[in-house]
PDB file of N, CA and C in Angstrom:
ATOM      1  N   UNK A   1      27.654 -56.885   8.772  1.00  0.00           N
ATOM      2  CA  UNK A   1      28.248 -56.784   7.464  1.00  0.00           C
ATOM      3  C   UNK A   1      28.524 -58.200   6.965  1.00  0.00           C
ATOM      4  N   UNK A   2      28.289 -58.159   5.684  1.00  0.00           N
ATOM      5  CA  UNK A   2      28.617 -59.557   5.169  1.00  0.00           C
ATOM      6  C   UNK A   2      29.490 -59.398   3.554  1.00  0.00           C
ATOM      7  N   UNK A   3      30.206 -60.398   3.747  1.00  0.00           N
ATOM      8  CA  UNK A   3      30.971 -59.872   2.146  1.00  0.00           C
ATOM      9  C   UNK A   3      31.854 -61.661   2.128  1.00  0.00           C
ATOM     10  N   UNK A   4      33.101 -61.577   1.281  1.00  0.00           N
ATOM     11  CA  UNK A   4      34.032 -62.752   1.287  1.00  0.00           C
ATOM     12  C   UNK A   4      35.394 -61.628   0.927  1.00  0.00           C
ATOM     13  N   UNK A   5      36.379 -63.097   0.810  1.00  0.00           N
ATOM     14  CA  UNK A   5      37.613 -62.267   0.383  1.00  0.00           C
ATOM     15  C   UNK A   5      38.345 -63.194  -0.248  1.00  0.00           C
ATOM     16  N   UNK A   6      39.310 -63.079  -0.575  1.00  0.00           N
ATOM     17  CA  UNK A   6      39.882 -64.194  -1.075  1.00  0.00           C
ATOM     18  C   UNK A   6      41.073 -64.786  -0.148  1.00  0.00           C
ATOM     19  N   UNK A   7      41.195 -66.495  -0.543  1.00  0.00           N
ATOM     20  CA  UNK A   7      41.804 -67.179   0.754  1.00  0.00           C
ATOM     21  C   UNK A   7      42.707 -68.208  -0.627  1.00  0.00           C
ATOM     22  N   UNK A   8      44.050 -68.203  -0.721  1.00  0.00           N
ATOM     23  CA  UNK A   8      44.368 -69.320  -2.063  1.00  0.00           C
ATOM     24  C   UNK A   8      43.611 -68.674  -3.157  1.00  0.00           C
ATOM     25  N   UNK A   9      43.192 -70.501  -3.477  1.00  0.00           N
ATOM     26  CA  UNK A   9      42.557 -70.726  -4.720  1.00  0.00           C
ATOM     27  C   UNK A   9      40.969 -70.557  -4.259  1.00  0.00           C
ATOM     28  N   UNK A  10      40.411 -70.574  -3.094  1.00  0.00           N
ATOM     29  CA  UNK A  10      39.228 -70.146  -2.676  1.00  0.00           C
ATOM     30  C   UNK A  10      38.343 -69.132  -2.260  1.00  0.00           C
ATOM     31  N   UNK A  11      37.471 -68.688  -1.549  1.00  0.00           N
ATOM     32  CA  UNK A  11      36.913 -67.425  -1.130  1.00  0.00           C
ATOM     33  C   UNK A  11      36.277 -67.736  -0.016  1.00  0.00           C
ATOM     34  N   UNK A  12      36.915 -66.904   1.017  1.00  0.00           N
ATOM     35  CA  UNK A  12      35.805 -67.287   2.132  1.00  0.00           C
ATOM     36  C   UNK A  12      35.148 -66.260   2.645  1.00  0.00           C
ATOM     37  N   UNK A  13      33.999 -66.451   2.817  1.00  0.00           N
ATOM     38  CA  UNK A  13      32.557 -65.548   3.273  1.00  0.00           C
ATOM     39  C   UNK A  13      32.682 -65.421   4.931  1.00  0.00           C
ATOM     40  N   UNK A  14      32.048 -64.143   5.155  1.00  0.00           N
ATOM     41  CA  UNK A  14      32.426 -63.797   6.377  1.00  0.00           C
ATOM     42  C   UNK A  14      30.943 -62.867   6.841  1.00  0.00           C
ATOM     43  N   UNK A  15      30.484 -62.431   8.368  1.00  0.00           N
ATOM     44  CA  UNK A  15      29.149 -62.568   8.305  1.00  0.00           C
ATOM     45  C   UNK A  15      30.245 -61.474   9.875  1.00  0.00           C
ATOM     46  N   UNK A  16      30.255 -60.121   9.935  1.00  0.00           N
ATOM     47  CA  UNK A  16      30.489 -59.629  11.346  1.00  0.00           C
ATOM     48  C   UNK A  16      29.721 -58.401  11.721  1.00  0.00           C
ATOM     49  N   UNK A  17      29.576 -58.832  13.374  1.00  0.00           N
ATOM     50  CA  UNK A  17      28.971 -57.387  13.557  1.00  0.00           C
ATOM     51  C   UNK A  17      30.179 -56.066  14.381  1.00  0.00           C
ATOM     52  N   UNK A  18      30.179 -55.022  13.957  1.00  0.00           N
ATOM     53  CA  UNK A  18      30.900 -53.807  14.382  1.00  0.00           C
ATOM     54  C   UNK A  18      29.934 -52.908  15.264  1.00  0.00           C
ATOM     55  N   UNK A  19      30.650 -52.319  15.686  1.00  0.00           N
ATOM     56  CA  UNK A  19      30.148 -50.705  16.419  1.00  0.00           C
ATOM     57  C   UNK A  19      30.723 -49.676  15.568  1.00  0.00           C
ATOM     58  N   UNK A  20      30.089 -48.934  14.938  1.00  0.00           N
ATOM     59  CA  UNK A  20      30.509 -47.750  13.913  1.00  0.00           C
ATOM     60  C   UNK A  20      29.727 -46.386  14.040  1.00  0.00           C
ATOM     61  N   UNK A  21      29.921 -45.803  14.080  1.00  0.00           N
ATOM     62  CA  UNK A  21      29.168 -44.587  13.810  1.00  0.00           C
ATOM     63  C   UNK A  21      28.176 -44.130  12.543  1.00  0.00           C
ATOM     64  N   UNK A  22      29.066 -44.868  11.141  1.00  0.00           N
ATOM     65  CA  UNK A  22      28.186 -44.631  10.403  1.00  0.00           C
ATOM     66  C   UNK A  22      28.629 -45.701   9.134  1.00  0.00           C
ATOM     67  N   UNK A  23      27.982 -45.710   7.966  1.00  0.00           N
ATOM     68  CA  UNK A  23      28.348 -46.769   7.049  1.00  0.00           C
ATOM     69  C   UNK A  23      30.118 -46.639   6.450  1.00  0.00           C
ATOM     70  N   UNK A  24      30.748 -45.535   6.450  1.00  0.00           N
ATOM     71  CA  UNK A  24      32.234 -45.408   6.299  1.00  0.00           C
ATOM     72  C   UNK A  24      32.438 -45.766   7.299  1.00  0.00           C
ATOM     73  N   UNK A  25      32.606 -45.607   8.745  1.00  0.00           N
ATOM     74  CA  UNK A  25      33.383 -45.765   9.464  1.00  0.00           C
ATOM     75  C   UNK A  25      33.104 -47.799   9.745  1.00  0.00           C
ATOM     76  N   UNK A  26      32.326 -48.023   9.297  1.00  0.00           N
ATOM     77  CA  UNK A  26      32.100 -49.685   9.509  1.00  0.00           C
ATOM     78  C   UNK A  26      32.746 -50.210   8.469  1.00  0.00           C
ATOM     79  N   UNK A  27      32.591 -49.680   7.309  1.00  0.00           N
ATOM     80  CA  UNK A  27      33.584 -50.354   6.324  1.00  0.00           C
ATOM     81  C   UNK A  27      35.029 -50.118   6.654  1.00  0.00           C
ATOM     82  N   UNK A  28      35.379 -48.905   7.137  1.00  0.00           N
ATOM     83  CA  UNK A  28      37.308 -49.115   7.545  1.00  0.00           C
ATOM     84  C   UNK A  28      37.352 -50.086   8.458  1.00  0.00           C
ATOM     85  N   UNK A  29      36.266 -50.282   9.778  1.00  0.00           N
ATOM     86  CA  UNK A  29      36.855 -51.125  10.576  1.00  0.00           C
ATOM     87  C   UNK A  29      36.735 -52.761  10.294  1.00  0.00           C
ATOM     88  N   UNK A  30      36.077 -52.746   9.219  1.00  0.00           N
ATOM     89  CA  UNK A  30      35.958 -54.193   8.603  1.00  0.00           C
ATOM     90  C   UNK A  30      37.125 -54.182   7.962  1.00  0.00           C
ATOM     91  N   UNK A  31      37.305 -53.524   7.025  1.00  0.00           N
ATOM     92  CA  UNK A  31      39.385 -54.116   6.107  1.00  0.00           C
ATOM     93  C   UNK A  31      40.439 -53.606   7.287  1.00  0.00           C
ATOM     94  N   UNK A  32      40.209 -52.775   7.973  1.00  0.00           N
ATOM     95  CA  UNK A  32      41.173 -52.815   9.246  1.00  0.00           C
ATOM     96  C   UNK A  32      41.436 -54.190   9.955  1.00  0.00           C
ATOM     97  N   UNK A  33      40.324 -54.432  10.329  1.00  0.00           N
ATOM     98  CA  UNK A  33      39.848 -55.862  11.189  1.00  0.00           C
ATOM     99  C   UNK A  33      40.480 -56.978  10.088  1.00  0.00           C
ATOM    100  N   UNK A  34      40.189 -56.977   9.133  1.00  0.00           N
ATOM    101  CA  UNK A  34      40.428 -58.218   8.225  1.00  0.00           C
ATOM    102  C   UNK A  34      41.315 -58.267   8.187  1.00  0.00           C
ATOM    103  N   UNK A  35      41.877 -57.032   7.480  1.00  0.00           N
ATOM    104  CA  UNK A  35      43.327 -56.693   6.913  1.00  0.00           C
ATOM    105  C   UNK A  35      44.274 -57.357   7.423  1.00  0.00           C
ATOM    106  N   UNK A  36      44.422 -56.855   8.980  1.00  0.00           N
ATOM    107  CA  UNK A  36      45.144 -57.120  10.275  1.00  0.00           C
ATOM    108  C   UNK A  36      45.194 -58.445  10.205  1.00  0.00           C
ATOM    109  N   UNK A  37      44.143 -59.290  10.444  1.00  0.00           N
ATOM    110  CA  UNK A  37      43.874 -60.793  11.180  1.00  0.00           C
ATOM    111  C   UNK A  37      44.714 -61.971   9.704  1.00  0.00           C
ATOM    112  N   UNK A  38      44.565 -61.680   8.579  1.00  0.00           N
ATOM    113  CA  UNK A  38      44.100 -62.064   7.700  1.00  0.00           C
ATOM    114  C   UNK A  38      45.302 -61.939   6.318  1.00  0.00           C
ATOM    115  N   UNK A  39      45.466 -60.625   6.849  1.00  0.00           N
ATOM    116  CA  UNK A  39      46.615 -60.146   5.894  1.00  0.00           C
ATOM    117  C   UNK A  39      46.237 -60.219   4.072  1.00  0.00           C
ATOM    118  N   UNK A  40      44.500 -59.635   3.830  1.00  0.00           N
ATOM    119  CA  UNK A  40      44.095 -58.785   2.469  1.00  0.00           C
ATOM    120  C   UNK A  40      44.081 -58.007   2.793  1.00  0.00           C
ATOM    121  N   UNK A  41      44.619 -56.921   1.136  1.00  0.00           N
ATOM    122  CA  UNK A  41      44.289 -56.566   0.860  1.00  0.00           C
ATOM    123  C   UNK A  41      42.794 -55.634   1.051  1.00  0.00           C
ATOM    124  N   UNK A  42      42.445 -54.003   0.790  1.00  0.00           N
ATOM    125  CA  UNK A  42      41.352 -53.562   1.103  1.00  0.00           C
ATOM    126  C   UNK A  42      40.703 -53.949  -0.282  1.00  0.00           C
ATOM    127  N   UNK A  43      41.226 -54.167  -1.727  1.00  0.00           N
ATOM    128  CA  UNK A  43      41.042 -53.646  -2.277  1.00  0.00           C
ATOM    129  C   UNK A  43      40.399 -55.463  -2.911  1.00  0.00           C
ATOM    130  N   UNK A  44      40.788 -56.535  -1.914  1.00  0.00           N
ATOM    131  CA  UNK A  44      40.216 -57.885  -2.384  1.00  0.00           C
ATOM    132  C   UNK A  44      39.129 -58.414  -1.094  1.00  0.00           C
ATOM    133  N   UNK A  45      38.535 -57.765  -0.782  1.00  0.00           N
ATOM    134  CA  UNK A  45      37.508 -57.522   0.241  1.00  0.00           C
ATOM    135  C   UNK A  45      36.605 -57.288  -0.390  1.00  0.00           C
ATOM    136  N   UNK A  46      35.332 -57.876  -0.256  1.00  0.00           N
ATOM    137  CA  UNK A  46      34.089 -57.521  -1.200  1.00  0.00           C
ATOM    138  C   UNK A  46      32.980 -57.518  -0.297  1.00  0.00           C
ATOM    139  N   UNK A  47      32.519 -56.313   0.069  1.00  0.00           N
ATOM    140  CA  UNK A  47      31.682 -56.642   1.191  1.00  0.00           C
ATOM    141  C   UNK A  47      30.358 -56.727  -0.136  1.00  0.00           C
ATOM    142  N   UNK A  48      29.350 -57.102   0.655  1.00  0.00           N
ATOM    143  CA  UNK A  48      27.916 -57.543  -0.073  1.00  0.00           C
ATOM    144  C   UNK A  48      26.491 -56.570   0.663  1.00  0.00           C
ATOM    145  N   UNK A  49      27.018 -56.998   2.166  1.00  0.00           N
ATOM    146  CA  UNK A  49      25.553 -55.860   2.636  1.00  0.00           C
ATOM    147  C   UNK A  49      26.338 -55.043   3.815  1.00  0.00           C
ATOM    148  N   UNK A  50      25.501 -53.698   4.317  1.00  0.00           N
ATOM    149  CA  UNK A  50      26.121 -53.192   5.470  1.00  0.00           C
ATOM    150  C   UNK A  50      24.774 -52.672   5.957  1.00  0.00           C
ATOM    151  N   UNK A  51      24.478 -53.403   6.831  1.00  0.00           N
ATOM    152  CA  UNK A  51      22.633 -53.099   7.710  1.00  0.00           C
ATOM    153  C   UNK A  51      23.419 -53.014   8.964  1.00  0.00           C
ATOM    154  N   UNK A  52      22.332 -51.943   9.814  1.00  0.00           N
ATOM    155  CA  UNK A  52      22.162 -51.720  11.439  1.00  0.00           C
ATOM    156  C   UNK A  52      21.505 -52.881  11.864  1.00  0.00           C
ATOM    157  N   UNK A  53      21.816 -53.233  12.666  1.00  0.00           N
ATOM    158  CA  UNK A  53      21.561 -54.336  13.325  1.00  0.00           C
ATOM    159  C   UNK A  53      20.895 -54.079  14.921  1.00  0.00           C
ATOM    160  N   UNK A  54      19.769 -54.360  15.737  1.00  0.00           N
ATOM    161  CA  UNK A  54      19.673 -54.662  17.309  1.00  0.00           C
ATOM    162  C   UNK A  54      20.971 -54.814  17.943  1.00  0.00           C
ATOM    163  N   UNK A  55      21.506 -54.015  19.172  1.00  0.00           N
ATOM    164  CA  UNK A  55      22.904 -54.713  19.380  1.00  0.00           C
ATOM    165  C   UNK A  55      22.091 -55.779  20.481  1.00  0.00           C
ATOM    166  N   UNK A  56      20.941 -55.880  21.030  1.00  0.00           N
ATOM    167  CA  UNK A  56      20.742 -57.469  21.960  1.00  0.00           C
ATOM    168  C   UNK A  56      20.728 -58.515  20.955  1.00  0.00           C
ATOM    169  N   UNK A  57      20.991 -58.831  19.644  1.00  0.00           N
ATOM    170  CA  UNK A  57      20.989 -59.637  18.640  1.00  0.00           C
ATOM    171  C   UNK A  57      22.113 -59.947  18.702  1.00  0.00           C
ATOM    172  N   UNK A  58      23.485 -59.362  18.959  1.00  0.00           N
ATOM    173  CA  UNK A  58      24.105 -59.909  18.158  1.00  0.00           C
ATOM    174  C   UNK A  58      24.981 -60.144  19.601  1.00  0.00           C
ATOM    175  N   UNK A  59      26.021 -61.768  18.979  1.00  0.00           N
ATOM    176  CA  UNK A  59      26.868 -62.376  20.367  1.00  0.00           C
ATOM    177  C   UNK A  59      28.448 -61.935  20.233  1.00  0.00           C
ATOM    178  N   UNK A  60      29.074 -60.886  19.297  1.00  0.00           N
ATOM    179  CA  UNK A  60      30.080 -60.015  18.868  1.00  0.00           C
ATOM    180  C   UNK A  60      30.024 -59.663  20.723  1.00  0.00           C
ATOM    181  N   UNK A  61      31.261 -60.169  20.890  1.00  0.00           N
ATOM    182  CA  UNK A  61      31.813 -59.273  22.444  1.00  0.00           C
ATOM    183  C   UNK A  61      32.056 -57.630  22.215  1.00  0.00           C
ATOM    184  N   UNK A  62      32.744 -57.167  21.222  1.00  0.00           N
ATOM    185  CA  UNK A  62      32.832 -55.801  21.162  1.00  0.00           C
ATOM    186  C   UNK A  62      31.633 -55.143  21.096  1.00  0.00           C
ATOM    187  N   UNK A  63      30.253 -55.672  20.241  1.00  0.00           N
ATOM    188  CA  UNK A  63      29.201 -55.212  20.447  1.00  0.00           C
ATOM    189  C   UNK A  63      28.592 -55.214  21.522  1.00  0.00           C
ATOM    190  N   UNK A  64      28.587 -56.489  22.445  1.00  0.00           N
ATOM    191  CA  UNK A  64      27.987 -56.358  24.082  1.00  0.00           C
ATOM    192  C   UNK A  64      28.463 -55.589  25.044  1.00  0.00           C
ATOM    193  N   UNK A  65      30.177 -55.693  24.661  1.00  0.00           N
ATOM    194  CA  UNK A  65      30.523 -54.442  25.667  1.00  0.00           C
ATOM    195  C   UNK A  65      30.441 -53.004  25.585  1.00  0.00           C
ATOM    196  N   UNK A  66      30.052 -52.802  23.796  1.00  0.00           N
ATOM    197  CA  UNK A  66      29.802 -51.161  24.085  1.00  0.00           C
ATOM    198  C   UNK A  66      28.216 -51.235  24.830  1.00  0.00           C
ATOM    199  N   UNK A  67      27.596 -51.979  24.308  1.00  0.00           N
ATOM    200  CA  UNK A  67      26.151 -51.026  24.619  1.00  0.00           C
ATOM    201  C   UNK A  67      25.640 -52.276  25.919  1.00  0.00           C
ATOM    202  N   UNK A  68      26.673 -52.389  26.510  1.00  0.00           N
ATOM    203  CA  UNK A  68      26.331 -53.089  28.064  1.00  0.00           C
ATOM    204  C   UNK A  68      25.533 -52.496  28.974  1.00  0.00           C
ATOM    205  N   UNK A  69      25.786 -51.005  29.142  1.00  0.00           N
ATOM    206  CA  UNK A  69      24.956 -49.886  30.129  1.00  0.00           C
ATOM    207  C   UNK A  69      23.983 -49.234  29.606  1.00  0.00           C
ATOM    208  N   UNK A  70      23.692 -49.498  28.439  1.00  0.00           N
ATOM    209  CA  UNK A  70      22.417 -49.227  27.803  1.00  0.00           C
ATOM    210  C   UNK A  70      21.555 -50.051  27.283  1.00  0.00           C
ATOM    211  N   UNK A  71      21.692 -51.077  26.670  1.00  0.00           N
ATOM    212  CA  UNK A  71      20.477 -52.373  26.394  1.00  0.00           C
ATOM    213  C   UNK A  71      20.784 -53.696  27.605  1.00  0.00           C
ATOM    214  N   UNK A  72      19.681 -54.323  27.580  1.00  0.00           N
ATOM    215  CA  UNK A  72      19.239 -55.701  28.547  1.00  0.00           C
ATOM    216  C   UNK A  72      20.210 -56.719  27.647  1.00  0.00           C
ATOM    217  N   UNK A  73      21.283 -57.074  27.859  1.00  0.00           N
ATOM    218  CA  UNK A  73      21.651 -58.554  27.284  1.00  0.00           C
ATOM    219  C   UNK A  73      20.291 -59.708  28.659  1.00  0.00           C
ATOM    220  N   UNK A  74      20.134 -59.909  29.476  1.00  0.00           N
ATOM    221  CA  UNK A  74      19.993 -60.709  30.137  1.00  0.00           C
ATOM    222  C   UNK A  74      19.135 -61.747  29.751  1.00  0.00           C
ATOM    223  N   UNK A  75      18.144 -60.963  29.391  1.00  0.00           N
ATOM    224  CA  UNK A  75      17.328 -62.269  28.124  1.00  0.00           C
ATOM    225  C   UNK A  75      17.953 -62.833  27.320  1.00  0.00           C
ATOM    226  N   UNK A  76      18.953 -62.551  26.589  1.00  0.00           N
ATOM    227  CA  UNK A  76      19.603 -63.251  25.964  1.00  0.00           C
ATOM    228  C   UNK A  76      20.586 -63.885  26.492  1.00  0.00           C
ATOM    229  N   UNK A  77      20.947 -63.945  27.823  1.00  0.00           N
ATOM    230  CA  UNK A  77      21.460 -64.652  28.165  1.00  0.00           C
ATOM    231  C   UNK A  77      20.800 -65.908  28.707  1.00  0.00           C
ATOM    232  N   UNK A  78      19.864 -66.011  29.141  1.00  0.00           N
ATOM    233  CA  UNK A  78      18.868 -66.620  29.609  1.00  0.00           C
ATOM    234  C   UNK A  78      18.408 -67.507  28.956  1.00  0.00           C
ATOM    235  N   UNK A  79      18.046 -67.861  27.432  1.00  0.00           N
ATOM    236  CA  UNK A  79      17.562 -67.993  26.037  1.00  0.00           C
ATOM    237  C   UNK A  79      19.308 -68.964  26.091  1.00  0.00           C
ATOM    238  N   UNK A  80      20.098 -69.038  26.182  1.00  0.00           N
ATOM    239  CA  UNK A  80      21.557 -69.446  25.990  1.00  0.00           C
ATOM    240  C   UNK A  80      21.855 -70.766  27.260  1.00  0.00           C
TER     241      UNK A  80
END
């Protein structure tokens, strides 16, 4: 997922990968996630794209540890 939010007088862009079930449940855990860390607003959150992603692509720890017993990280570790 990729979107910005607002920070001050600026905006900062943000680029994360989730484990979701489906395109709602990735958008709550993105303004959950933000919300929390960050303290916006859902409603000053602007996401831009929401694509499935390879989870051996991506270096998100929550993503490696769900699908640890089912995809090869090791090449990618290897490559590192």
């Amino acid at each position: 997922m990729t979107g910005n939010y607002p920070v001050r007088k600026n905006t900062q862009s943000f680029s994360i990968d989730l484990v979701a079930v489906d395109d709602v449940d990735a958008r709550h855990r993105l303004y959950s996630s933000i919300g929390s860390r960050h303290r916006v607003l859902r409603r000053h959150i602007s996401i831009d794209d929401v694509s499935e992603i390879d989870p051996t692509s991506s270096t998100a720890a929550v993503v490696v540890a769900h699908f640890r017993e089912t995809h090869d990280f090791s090449s990618r570790m290897e490559e590192e």
